[in-house]
Protein backbone atom coordinates (compact mmCIF):
# COMPACT_ATOMS: atom_id res chain seq x y z
CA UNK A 1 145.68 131.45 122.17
CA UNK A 2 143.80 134.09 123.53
CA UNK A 3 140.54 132.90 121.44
CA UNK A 4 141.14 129.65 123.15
CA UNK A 5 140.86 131.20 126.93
CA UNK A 6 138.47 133.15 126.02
CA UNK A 7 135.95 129.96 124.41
CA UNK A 8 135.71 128.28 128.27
CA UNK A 9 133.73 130.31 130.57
CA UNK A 10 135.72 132.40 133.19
CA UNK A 11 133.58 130.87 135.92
CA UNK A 12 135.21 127.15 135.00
CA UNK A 13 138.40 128.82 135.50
CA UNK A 14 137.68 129.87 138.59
CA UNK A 15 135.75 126.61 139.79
CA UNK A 16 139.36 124.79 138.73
CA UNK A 17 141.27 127.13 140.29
CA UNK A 18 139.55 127.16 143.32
CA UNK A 19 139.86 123.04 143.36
CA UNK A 20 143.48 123.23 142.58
CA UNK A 21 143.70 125.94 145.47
CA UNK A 22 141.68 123.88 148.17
CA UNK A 23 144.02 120.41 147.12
CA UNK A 24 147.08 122.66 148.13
CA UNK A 25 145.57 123.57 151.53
CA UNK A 26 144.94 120.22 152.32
CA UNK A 27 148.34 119.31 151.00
CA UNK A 28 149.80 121.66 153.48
CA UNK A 29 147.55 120.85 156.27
CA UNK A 30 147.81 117.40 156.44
CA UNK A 31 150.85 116.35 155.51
CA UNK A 32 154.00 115.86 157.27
CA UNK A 33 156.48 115.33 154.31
CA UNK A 34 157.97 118.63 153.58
CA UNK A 35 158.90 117.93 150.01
CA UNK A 36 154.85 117.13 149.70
CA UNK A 37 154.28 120.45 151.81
CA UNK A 38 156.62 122.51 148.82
CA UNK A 39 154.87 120.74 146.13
CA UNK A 40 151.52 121.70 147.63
CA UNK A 41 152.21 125.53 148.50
CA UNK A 42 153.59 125.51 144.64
CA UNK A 43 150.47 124.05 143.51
CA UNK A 44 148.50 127.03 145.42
CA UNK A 45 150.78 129.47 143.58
CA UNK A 46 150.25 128.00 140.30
CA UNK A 47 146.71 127.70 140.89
CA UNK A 48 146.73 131.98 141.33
CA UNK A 49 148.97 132.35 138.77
CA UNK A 50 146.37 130.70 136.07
CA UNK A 51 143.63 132.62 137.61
CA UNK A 52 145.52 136.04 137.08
CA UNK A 53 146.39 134.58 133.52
CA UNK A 54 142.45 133.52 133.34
CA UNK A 55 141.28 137.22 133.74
CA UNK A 56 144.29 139.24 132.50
CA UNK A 57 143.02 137.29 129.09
CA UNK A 58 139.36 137.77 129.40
CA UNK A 59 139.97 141.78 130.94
CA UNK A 60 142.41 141.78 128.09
CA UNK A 61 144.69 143.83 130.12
CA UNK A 62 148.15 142.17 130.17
CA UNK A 63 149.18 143.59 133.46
CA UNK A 64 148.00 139.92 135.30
CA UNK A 65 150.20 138.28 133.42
CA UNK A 66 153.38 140.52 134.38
CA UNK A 67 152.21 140.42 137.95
CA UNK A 68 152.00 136.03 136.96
CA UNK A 69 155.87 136.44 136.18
CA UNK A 70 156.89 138.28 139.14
CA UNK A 71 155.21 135.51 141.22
CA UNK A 72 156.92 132.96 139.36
CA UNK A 73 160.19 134.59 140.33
CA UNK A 74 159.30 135.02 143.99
CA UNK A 75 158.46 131.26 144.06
CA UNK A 76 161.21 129.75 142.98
CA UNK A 77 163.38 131.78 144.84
CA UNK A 78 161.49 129.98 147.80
CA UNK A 79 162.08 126.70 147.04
CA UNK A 80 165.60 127.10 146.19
CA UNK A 81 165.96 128.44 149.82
CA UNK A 82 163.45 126.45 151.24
CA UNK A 83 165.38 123.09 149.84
CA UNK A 84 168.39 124.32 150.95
CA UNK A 85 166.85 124.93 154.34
CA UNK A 86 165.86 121.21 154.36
CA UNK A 87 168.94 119.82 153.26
CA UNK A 88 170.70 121.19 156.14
CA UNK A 89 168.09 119.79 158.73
CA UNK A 90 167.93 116.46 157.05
CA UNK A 91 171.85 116.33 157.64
CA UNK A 92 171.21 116.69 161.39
CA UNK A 93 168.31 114.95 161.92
CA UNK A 94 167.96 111.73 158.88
CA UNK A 95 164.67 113.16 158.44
CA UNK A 96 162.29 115.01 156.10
CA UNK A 97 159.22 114.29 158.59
CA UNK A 98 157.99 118.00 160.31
CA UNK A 99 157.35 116.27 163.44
CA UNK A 100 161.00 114.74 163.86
CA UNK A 101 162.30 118.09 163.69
CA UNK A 102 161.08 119.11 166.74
CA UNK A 103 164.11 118.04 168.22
CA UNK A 104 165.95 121.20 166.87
CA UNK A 105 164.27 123.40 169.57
CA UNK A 106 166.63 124.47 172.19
């Protein structure tokens, strides 16, 4: 596998990762849907986590690919809470729209 990363040059990974970064952002920018917002901040993580994956393999130091792990843990720890989050707001307000839920402000 590692012969495999290691035949495309690092710059393409970077070039992809950098596309599948900016996508994200834009996700998260412009949309109001905050199941679409999750999906996109996920797709920014992912994005870093092949990057770190990308030059723990071509460094060939394995220590980006623990740090990859830890990140996976920290994000799905987020959505769980995050979706939990949402279910409770879509109870009060019959929306998953971010601008209907400024009605929650006191």
């Amino acid at each position: 596998m590692t012969e495999l990363v290691k035949s495309i040059p690092l710059n393409w990974y970077i070039l992809l990762c950098t596309v599948l970064f900016c996508i994200g952002v834009m996700g998260v920018l412009l949309r109001r849907n905050v199941i679409v917002i999750f999906m996109s901040v996920e797709l920014m993580l992912n994005s870093v986590n092949l990057l770190f994956t990308a030059f723990s393999s071509y460094s060939g130091n394995p220590a980006g690919q623990i740090f990859v792990f830890f990140v996976m843990v920290v994000a799905a720890a987020e959505i769980a809470i995050g979706l939990a989050i949402v279910v409770m707001i879509h109870r009060n307000t019959k929306t998953v729209d971010v601008n209907e839920w400024s009605k929650l402000k006191w």
